[in-house]
PDB file of N, CA and C in Angstrom:
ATOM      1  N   UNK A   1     -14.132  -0.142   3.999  1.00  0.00           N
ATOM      2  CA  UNK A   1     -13.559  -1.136   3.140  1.00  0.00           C
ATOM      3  C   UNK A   1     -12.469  -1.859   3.918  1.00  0.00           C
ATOM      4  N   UNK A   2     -12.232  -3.550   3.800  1.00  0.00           N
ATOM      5  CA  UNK A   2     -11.422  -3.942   4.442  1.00  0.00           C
ATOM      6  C   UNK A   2     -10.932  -4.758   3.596  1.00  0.00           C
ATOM      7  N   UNK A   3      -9.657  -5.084   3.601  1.00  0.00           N
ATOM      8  CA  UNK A   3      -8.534  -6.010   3.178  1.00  0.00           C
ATOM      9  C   UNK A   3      -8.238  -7.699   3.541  1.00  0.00           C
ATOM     10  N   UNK A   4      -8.415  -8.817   3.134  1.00  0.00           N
ATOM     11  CA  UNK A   4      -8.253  -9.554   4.140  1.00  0.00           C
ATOM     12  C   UNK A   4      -6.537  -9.574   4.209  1.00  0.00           C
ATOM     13  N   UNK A   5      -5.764 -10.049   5.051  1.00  0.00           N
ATOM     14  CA  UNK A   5      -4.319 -10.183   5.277  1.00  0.00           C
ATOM     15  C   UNK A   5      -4.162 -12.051   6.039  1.00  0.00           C
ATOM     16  N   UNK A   6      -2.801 -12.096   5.330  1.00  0.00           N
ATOM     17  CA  UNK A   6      -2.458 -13.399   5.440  1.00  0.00           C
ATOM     18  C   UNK A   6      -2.677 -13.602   7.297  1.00  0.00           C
ATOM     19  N   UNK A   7      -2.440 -12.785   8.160  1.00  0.00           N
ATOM     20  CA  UNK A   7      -2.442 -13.341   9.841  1.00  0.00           C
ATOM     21  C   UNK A   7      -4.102 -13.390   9.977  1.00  0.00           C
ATOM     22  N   UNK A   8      -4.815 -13.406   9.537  1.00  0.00           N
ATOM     23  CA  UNK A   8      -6.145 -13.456   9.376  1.00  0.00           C
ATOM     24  C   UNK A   8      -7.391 -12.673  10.219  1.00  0.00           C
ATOM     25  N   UNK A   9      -6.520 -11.102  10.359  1.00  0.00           N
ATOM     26  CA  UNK A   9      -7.673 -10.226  10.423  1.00  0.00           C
ATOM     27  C   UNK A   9      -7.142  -9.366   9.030  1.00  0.00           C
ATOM     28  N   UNK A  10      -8.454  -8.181   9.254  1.00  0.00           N
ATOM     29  CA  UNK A  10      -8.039  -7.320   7.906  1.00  0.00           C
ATOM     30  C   UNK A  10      -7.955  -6.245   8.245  1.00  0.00           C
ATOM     31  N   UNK A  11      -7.353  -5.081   7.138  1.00  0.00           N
ATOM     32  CA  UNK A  11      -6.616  -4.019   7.122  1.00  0.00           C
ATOM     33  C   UNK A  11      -7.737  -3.944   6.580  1.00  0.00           C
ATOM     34  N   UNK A  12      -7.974  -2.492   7.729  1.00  0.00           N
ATOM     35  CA  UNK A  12      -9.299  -1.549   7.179  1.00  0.00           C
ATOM     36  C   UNK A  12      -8.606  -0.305   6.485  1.00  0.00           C
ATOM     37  N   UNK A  13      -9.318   0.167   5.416  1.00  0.00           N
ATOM     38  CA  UNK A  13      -9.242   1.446   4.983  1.00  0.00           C
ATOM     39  C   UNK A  13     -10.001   2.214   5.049  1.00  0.00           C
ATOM     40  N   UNK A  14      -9.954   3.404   5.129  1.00  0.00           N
ATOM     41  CA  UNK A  14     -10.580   4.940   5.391  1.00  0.00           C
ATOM     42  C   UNK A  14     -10.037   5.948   4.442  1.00  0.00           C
ATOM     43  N   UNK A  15     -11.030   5.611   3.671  1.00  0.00           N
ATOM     44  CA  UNK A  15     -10.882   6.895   2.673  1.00  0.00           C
ATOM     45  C   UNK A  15     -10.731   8.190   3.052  1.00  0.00           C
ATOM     46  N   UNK A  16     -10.003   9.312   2.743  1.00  0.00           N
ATOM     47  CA  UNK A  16     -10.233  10.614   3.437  1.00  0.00           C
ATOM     48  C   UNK A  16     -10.372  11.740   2.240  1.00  0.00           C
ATOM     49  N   UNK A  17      -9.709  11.205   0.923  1.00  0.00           N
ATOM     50  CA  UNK A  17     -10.079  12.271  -0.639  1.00  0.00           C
ATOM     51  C   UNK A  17      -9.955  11.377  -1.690  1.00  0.00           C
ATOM     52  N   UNK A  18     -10.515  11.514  -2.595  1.00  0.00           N
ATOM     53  CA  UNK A  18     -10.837  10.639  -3.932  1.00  0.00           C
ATOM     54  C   UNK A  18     -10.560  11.453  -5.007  1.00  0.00           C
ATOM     55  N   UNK A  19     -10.135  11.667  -6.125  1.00  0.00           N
ATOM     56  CA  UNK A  19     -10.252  11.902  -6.727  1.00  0.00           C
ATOM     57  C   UNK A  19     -10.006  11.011  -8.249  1.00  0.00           C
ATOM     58  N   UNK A  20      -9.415  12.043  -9.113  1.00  0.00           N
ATOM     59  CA  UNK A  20      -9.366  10.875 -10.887  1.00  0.00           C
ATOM     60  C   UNK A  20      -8.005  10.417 -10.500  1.00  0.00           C
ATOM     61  N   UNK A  21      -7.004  11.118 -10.313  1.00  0.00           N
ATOM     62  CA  UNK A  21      -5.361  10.586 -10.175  1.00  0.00           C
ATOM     63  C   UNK A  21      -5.187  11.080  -8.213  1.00  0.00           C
ATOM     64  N   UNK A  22      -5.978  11.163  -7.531  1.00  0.00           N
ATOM     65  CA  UNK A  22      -5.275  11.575  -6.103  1.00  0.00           C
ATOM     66  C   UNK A  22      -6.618  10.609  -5.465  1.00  0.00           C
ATOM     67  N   UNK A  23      -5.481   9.931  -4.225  1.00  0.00           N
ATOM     68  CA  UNK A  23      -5.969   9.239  -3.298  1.00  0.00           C
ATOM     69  C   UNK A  23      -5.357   9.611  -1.890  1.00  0.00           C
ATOM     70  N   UNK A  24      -6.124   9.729  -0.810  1.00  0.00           N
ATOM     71  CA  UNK A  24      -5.928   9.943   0.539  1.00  0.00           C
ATOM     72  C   UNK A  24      -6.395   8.820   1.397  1.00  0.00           C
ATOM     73  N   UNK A  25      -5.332   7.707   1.902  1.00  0.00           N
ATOM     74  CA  UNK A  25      -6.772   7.031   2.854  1.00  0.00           C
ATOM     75  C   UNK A  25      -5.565   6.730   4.310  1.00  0.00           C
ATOM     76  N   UNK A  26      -6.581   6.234   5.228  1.00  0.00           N
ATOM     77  CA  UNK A  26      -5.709   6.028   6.209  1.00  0.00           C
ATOM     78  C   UNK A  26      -5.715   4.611   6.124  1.00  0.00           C
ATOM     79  N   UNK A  27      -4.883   3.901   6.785  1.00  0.00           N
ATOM     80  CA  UNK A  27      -4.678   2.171   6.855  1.00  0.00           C
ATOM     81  C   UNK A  27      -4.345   1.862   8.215  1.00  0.00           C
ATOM     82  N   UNK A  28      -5.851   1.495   8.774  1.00  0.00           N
ATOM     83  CA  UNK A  28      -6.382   1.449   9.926  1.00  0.00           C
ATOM     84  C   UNK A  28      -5.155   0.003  10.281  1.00  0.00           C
ATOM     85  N   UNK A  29      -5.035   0.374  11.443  1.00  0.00           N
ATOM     86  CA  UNK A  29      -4.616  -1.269  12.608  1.00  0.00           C
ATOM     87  C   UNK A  29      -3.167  -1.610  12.062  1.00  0.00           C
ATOM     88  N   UNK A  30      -2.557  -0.557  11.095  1.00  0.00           N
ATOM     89  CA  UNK A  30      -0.508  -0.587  10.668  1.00  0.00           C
ATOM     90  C   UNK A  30       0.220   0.209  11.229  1.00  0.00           C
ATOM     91  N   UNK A  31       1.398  -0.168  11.282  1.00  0.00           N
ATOM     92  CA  UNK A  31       2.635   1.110  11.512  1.00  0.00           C
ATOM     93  C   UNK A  31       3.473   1.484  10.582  1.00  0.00           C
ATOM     94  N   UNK A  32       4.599   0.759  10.232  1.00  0.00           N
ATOM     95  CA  UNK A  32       5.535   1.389   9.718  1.00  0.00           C
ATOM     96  C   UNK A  32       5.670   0.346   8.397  1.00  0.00           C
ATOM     97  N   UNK A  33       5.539  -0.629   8.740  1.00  0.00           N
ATOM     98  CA  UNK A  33       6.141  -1.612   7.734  1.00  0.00           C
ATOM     99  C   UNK A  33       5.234  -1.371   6.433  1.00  0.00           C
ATOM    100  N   UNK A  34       3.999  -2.194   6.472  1.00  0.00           N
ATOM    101  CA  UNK A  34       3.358  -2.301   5.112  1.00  0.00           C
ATOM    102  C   UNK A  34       3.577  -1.000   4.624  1.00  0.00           C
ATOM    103  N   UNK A  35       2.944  -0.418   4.948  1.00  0.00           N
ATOM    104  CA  UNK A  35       3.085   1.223   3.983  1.00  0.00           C
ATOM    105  C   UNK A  35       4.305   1.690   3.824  1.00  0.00           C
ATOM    106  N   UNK A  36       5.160   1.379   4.180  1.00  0.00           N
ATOM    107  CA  UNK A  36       6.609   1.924   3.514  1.00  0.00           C
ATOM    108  C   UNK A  36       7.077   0.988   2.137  1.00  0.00           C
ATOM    109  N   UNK A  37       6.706  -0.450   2.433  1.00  0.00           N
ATOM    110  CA  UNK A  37       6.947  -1.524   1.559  1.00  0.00           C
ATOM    111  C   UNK A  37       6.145  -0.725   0.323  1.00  0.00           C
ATOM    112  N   UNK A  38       5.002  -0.218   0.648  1.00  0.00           N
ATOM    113  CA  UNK A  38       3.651  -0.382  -0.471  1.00  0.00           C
ATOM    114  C   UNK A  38       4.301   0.755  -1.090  1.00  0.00           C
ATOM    115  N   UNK A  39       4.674   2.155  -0.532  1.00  0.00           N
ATOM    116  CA  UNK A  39       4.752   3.345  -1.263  1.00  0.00           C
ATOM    117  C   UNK A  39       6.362   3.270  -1.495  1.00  0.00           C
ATOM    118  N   UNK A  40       7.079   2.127  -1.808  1.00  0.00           N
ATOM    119  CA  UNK A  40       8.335   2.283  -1.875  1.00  0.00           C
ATOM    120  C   UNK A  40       7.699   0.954  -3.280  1.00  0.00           C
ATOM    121  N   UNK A  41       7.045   0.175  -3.532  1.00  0.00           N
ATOM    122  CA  UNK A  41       7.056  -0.827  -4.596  1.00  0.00           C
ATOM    123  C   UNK A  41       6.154   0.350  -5.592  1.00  0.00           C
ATOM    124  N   UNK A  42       5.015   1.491  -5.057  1.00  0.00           N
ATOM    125  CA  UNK A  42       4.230   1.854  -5.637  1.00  0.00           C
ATOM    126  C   UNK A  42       5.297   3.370  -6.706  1.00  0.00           C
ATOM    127  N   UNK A  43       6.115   3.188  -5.948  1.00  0.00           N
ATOM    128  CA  UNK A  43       7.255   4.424  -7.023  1.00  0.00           C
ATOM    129  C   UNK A  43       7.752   3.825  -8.013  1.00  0.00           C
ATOM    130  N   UNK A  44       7.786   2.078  -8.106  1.00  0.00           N
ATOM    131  CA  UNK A  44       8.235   1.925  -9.107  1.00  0.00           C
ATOM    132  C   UNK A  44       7.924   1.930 -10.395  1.00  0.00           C
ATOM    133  N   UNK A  45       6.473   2.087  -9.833  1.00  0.00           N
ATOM    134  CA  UNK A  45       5.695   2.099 -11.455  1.00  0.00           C
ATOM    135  C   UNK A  45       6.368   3.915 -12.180  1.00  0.00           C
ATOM    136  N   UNK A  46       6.209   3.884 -13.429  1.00  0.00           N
ATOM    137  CA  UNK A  46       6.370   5.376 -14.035  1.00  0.00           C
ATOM    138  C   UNK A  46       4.855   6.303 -13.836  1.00  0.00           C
ATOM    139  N   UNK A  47       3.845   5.718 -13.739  1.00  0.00           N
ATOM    140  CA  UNK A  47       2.653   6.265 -14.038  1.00  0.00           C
ATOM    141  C   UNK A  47       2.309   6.613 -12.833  1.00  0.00           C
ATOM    142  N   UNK A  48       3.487   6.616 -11.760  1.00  0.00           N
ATOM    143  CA  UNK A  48       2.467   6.804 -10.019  1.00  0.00           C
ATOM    144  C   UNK A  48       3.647   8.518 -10.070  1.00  0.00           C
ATOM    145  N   UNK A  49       3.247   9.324 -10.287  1.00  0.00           N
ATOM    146  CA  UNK A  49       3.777  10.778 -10.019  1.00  0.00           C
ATOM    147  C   UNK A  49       3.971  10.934  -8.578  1.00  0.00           C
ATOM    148  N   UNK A  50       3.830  10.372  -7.232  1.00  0.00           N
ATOM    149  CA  UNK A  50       3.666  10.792  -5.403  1.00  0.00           C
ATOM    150  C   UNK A  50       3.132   9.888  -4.848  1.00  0.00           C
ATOM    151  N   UNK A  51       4.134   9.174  -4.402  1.00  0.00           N
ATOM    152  CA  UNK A  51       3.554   8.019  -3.355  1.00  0.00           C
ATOM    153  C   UNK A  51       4.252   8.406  -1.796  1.00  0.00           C
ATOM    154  N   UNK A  52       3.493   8.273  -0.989  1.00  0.00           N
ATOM    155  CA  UNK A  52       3.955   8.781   0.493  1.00  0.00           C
ATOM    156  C   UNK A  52       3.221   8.157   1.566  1.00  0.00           C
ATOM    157  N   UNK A  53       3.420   7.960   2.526  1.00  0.00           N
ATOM    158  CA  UNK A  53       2.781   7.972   3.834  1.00  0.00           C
ATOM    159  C   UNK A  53       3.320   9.231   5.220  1.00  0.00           C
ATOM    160  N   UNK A  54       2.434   9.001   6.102  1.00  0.00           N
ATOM    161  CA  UNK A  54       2.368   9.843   7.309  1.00  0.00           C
ATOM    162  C   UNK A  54       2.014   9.466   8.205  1.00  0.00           C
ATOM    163  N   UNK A  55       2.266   9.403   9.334  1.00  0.00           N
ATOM    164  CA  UNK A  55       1.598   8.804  10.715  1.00  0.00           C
ATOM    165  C   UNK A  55       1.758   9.752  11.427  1.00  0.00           C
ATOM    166  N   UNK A  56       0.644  10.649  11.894  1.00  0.00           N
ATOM    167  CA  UNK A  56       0.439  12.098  12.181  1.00  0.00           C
ATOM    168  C   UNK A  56       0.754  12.155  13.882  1.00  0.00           C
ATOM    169  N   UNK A  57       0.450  11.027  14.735  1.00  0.00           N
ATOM    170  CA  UNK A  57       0.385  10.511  16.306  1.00  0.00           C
ATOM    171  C   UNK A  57       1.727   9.447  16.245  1.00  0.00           C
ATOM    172  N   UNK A  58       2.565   8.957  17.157  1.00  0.00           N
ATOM    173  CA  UNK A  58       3.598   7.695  16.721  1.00  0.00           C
ATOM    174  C   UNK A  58       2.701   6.913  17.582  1.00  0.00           C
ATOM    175  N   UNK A  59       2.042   7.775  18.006  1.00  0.00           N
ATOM    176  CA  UNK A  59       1.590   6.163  19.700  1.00  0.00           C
ATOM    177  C   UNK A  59      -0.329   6.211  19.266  1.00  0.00           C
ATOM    178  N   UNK A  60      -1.098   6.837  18.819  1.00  0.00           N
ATOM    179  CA  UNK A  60      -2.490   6.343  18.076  1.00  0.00           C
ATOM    180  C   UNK A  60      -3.111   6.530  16.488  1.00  0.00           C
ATOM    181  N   UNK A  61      -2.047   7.318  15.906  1.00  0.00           N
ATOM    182  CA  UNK A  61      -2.513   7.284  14.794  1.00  0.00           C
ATOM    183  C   UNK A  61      -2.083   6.129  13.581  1.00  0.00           C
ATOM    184  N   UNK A  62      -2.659   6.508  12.913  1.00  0.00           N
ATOM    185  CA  UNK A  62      -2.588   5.056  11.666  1.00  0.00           C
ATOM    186  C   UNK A  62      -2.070   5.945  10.622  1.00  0.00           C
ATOM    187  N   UNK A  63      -0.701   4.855   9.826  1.00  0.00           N
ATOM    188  CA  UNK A  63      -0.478   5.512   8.890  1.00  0.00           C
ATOM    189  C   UNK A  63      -1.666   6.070   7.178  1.00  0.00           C
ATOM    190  N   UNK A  64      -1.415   7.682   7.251  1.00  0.00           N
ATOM    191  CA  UNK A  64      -1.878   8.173   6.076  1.00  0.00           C
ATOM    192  C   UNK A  64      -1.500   7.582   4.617  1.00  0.00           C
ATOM    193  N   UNK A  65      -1.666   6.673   3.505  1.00  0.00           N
ATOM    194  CA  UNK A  65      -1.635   6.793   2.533  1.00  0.00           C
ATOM    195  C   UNK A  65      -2.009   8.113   1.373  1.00  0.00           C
ATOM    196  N   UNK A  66      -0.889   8.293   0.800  1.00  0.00           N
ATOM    197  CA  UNK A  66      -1.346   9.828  -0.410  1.00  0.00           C
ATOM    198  C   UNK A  66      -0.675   9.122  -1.469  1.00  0.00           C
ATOM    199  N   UNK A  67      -1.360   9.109  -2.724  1.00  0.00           N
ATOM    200  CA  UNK A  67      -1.108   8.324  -3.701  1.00  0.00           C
ATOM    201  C   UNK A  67      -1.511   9.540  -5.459  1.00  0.00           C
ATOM    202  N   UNK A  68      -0.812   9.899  -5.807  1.00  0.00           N
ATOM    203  CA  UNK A  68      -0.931  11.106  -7.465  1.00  0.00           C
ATOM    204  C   UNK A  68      -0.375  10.266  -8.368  1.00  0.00           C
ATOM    205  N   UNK A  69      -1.148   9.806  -9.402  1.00  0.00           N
ATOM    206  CA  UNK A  69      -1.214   9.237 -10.151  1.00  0.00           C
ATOM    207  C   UNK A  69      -0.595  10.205 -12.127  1.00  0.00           C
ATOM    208  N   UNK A  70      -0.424  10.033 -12.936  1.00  0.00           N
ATOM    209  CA  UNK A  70      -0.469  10.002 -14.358  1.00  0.00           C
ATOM    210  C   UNK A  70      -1.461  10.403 -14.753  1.00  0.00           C
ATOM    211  N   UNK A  71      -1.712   8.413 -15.114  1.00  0.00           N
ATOM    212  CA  UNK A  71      -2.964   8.761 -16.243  1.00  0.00           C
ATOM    213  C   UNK A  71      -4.331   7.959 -15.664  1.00  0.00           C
ATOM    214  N   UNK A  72      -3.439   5.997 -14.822  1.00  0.00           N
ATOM    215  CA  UNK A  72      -3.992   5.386 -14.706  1.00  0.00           C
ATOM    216  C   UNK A  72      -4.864   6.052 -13.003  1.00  0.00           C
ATOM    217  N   UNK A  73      -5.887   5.133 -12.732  1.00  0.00           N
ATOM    218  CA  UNK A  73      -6.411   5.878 -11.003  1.00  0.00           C
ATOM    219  C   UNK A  73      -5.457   5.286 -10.155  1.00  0.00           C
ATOM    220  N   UNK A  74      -5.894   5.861  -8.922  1.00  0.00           N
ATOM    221  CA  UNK A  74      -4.696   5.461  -7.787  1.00  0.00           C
ATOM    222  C   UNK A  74      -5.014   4.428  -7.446  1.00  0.00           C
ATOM    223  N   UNK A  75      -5.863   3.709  -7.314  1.00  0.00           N
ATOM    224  CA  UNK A  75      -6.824   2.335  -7.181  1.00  0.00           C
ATOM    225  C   UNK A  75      -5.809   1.349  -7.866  1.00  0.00           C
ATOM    226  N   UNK A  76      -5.843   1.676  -9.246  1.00  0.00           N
ATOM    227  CA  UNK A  76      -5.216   0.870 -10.264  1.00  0.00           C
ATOM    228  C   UNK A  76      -3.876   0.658 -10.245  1.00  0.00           C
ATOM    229  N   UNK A  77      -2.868   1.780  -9.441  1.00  0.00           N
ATOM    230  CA  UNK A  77      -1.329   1.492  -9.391  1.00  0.00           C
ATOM    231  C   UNK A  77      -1.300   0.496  -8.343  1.00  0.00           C
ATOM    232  N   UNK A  78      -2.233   1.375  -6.902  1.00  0.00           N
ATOM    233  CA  UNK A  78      -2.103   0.493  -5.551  1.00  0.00           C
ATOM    234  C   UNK A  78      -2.252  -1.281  -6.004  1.00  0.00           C
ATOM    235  N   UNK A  79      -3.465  -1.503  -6.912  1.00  0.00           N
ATOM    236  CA  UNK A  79      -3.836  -3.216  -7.314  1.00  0.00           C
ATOM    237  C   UNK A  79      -2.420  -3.640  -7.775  1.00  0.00           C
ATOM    238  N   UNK A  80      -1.820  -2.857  -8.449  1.00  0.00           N
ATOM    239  CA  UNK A  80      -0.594  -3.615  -9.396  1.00  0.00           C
ATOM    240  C   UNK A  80       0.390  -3.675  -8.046  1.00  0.00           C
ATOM    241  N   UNK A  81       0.605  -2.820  -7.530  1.00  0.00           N
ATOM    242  CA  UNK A  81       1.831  -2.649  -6.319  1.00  0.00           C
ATOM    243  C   UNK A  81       1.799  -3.925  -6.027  1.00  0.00           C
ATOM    244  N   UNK A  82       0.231  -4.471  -4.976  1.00  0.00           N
ATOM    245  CA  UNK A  82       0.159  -5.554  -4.695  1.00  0.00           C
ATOM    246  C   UNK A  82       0.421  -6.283  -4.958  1.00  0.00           C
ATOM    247  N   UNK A  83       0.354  -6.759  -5.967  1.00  0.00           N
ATOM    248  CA  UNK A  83       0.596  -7.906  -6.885  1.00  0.00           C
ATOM    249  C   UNK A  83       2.346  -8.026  -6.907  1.00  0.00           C
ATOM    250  N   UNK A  84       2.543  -6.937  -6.939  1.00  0.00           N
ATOM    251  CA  UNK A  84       3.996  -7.334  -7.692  1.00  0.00           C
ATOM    252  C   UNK A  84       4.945  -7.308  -6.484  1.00  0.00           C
ATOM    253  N   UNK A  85       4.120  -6.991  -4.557  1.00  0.00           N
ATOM    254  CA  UNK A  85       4.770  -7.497  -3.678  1.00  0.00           C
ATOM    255  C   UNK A  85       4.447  -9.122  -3.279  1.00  0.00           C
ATOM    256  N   UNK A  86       3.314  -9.161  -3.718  1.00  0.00           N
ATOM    257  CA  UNK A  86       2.679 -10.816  -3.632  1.00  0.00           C
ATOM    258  C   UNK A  86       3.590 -11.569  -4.283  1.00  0.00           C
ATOM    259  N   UNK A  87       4.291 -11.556  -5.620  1.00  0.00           N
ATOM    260  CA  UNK A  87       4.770 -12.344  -6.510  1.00  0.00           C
ATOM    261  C   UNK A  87       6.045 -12.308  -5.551  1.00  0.00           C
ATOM    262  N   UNK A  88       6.495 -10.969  -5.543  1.00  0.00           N
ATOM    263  CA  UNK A  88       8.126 -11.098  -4.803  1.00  0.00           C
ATOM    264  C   UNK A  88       7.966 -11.802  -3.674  1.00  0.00           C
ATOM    265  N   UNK A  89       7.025 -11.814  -2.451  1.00  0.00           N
ATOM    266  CA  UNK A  89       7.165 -12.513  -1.194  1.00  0.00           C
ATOM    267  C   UNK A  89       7.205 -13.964  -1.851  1.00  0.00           C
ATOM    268  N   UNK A  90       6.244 -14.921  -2.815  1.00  0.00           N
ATOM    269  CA  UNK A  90       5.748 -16.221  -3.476  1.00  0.00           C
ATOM    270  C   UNK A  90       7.099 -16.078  -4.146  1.00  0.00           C
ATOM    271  N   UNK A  91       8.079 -15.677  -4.749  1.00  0.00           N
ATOM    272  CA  UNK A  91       9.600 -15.938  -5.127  1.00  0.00           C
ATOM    273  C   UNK A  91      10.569 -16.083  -3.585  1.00  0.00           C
ATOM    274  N   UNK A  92      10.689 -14.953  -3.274  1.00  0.00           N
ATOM    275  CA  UNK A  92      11.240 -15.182  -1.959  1.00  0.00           C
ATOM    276  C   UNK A  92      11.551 -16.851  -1.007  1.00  0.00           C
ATOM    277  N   UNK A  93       9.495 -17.518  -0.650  1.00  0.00           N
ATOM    278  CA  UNK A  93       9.413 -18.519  -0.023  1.00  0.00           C
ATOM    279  C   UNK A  93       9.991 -19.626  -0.809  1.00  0.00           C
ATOM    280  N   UNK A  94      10.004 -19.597  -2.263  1.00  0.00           N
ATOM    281  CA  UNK A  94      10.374 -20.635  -3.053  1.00  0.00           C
ATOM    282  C   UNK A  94      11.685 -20.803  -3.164  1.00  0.00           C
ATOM    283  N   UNK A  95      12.933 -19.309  -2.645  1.00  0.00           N
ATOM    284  CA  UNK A  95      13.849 -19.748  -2.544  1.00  0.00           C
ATOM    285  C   UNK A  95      14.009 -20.018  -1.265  1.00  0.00           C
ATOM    286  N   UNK A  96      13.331 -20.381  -0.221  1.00  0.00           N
ATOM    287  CA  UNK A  96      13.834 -20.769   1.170  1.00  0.00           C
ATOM    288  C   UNK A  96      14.068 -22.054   1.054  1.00  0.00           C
ATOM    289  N   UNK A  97      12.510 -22.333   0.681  1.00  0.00           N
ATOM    290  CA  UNK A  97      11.871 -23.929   0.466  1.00  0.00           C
ATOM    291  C   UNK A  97      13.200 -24.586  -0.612  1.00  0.00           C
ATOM    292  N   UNK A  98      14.365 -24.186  -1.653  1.00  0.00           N
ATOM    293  CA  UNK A  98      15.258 -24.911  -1.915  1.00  0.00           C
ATOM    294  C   UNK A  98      16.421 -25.157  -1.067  1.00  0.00           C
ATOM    295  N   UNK A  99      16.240 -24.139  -0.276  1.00  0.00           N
ATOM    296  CA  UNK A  99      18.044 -24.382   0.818  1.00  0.00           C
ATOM    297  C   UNK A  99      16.749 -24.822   1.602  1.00  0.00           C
TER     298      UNK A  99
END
């Protein structure tokens, strides 16, 4: 599964466990940034019980996503996370674009 991203390649994912409320995947071709952003917006929800990452190598591995959910799936917090870093970056540019 791949992601497209605004620099215009995509963030592959690699699933590694699935379950109803637990997700494991790795996030092929990142380091530090996105996934800290993601599992630091993804705590804010109440319904995400464990959001974390891991980068098991500093010099070839890709950071681990682990995601324990409530009620809703981990699928479903990660979609909202997105969104609600999409909106903040699309607020952000709109206050540049006034100064």
């Amino acid at each position: 599964m791949s992601i497209p991203l605004l620099r215009g390649d995509c963030l592959k994912l690699k699933v590694v466990k699935k379950d109803k409320n637990f997700l494991e995947m790795f996030l092929e071709g990142e380091e530090h940034s996105f996934p800290n952003l993601l599992r630091e917006t993804l705590l804010e929800d109440d319904d995400v019980e464990f959001a974390s990452y891991v980068i098991e190598h500093p010099e070839i591995g890709s950071p681990k996503l682990i995601v324990r959910t409530k009620s809703k799936t981990p699928e479903s917090a990660i979609k909202s996370a997105l969104k609600k870093i999409e909106k903040r970056a699309s607020d952000f540019e709109a206050l540049l674009k006034k100064k």
